[in-house]
Protein backbone atom coordinates (compact mmCIF):
# COMPACT_ATOMS: atom_id res chain seq x y z
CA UNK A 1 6.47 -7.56 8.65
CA UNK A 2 8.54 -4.17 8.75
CA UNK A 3 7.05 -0.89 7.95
CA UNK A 4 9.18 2.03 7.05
CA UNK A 5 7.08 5.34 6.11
CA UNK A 6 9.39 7.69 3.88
CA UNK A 7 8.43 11.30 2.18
CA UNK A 8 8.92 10.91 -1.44
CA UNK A 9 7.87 14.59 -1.77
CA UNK A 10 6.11 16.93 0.60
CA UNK A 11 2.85 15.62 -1.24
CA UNK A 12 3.64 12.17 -1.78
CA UNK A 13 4.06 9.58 1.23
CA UNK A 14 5.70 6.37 0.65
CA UNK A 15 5.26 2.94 3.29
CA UNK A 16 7.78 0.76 2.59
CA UNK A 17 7.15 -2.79 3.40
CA UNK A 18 9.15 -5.63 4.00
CA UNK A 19 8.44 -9.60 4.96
CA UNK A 20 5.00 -11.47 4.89
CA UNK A 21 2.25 -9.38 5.01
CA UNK A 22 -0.33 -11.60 7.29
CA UNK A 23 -3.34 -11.78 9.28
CA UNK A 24 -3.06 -10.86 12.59
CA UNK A 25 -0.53 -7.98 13.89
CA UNK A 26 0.46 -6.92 10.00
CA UNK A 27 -2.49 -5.93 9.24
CA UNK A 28 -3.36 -4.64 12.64
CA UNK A 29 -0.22 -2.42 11.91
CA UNK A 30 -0.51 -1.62 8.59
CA UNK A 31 -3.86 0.25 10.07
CA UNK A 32 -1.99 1.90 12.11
CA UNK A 33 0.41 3.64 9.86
CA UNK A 34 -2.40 4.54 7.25
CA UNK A 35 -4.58 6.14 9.97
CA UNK A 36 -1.34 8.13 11.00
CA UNK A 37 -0.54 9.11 7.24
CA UNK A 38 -4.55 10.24 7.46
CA UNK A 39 -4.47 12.29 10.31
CA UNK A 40 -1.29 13.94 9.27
CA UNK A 41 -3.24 15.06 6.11
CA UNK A 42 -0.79 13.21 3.50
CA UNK A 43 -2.90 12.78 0.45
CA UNK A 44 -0.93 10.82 -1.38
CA UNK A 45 0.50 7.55 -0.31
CA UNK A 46 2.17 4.64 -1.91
CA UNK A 47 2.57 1.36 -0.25
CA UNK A 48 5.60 -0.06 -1.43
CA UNK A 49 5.57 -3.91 -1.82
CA UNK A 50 8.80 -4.08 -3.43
CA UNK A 51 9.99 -6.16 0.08
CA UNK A 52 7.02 -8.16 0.61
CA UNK A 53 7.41 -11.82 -0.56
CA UNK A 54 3.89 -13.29 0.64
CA UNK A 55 0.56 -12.01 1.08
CA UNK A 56 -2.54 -13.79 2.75
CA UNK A 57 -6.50 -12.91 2.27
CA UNK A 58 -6.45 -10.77 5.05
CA UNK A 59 -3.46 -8.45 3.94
CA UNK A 60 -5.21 -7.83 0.46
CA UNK A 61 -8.31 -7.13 2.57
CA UNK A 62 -6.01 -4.41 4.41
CA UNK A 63 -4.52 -3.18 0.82
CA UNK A 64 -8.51 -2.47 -0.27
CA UNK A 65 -8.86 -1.18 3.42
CA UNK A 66 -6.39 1.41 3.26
CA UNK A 67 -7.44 2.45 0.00
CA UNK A 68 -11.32 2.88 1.00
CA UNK A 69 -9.48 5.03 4.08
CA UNK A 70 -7.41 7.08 1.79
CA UNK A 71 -10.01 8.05 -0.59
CA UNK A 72 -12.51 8.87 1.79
CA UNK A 73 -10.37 11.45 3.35
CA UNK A 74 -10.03 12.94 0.17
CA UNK A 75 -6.49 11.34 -1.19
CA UNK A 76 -5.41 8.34 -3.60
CA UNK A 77 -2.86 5.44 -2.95
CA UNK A 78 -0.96 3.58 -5.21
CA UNK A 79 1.15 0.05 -5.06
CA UNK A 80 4.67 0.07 -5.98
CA UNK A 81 6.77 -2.97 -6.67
CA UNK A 82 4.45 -5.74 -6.47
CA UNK A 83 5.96 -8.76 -8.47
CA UNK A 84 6.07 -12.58 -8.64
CA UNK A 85 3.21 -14.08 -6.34
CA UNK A 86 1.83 -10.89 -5.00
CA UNK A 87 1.07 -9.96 -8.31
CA UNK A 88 -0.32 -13.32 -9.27
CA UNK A 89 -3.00 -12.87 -5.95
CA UNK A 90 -3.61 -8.84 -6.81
CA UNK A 91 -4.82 -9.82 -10.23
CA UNK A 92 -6.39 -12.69 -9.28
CA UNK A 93 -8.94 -10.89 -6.92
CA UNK A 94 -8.54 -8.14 -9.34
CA UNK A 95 -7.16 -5.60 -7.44
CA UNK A 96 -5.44 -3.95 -10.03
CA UNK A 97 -8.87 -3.09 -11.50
CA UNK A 98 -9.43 -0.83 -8.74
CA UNK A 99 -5.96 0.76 -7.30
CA UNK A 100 -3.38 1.06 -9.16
CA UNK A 101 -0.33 -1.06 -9.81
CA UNK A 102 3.05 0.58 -10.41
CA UNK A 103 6.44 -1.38 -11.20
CA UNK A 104 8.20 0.79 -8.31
CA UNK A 105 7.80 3.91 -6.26
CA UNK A 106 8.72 6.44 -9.08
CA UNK A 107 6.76 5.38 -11.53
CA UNK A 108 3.57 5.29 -8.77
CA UNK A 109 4.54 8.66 -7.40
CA UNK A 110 4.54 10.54 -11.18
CA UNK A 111 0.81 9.12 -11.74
CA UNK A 112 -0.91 11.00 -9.10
């Protein structure tokens, strides 16, 4: 798994993903680069699935993670560009109940 964090805005951070997202060092990572986003006071973030192909238990466990992270710091997060079996395993657990779902990053970034 690749992470690439971006500034969509000086509000609005995007981390762009890219590979399987997997139990183990992904989400290990993926920790990582929210707690940085955290301490750097970014709000807003958007974690951008567009690249991801496959998703396991524990990276949806990270997704809800992050988002219980975000919020209690004060911010929101949105997903961007989830599609084919991602989206099957968001709904299924019903994810998208709970954070939302955008079809890509502009579309998540002018809902905050």
């Amino acid at each position: 798994m690749d992470f690439k964090r971006k500034q969509m805005s000086p509000e609005i951070s995007v981390l762009e993903m890219s590979g399987r997202f997997l139990m183990g060092p992904d989400c290990k990572q993926m920790e990582k680069e929210v707690d940085q986003l955290i301490q750097a006071n970014q709000k807003r973030v958007i974690l951008d699935f567009t690249g991801v192909f496959q998703i396991d238990s524990a990276g949806v466990g990270q997704v809800v993670k992050s988002y219980t992270r975000v919020k209690d710091a004060g911010g929101d997060l949105r997903l961007a560009g989830v599609k084919g079996m991602l989206d099957g395993v968001f709904k299924m657990v019903q994810v998208h109940k709970v954070i939302g779902m955008f079809p890509n990053v502009q579309a998540a970034s002018e809902n905050f």
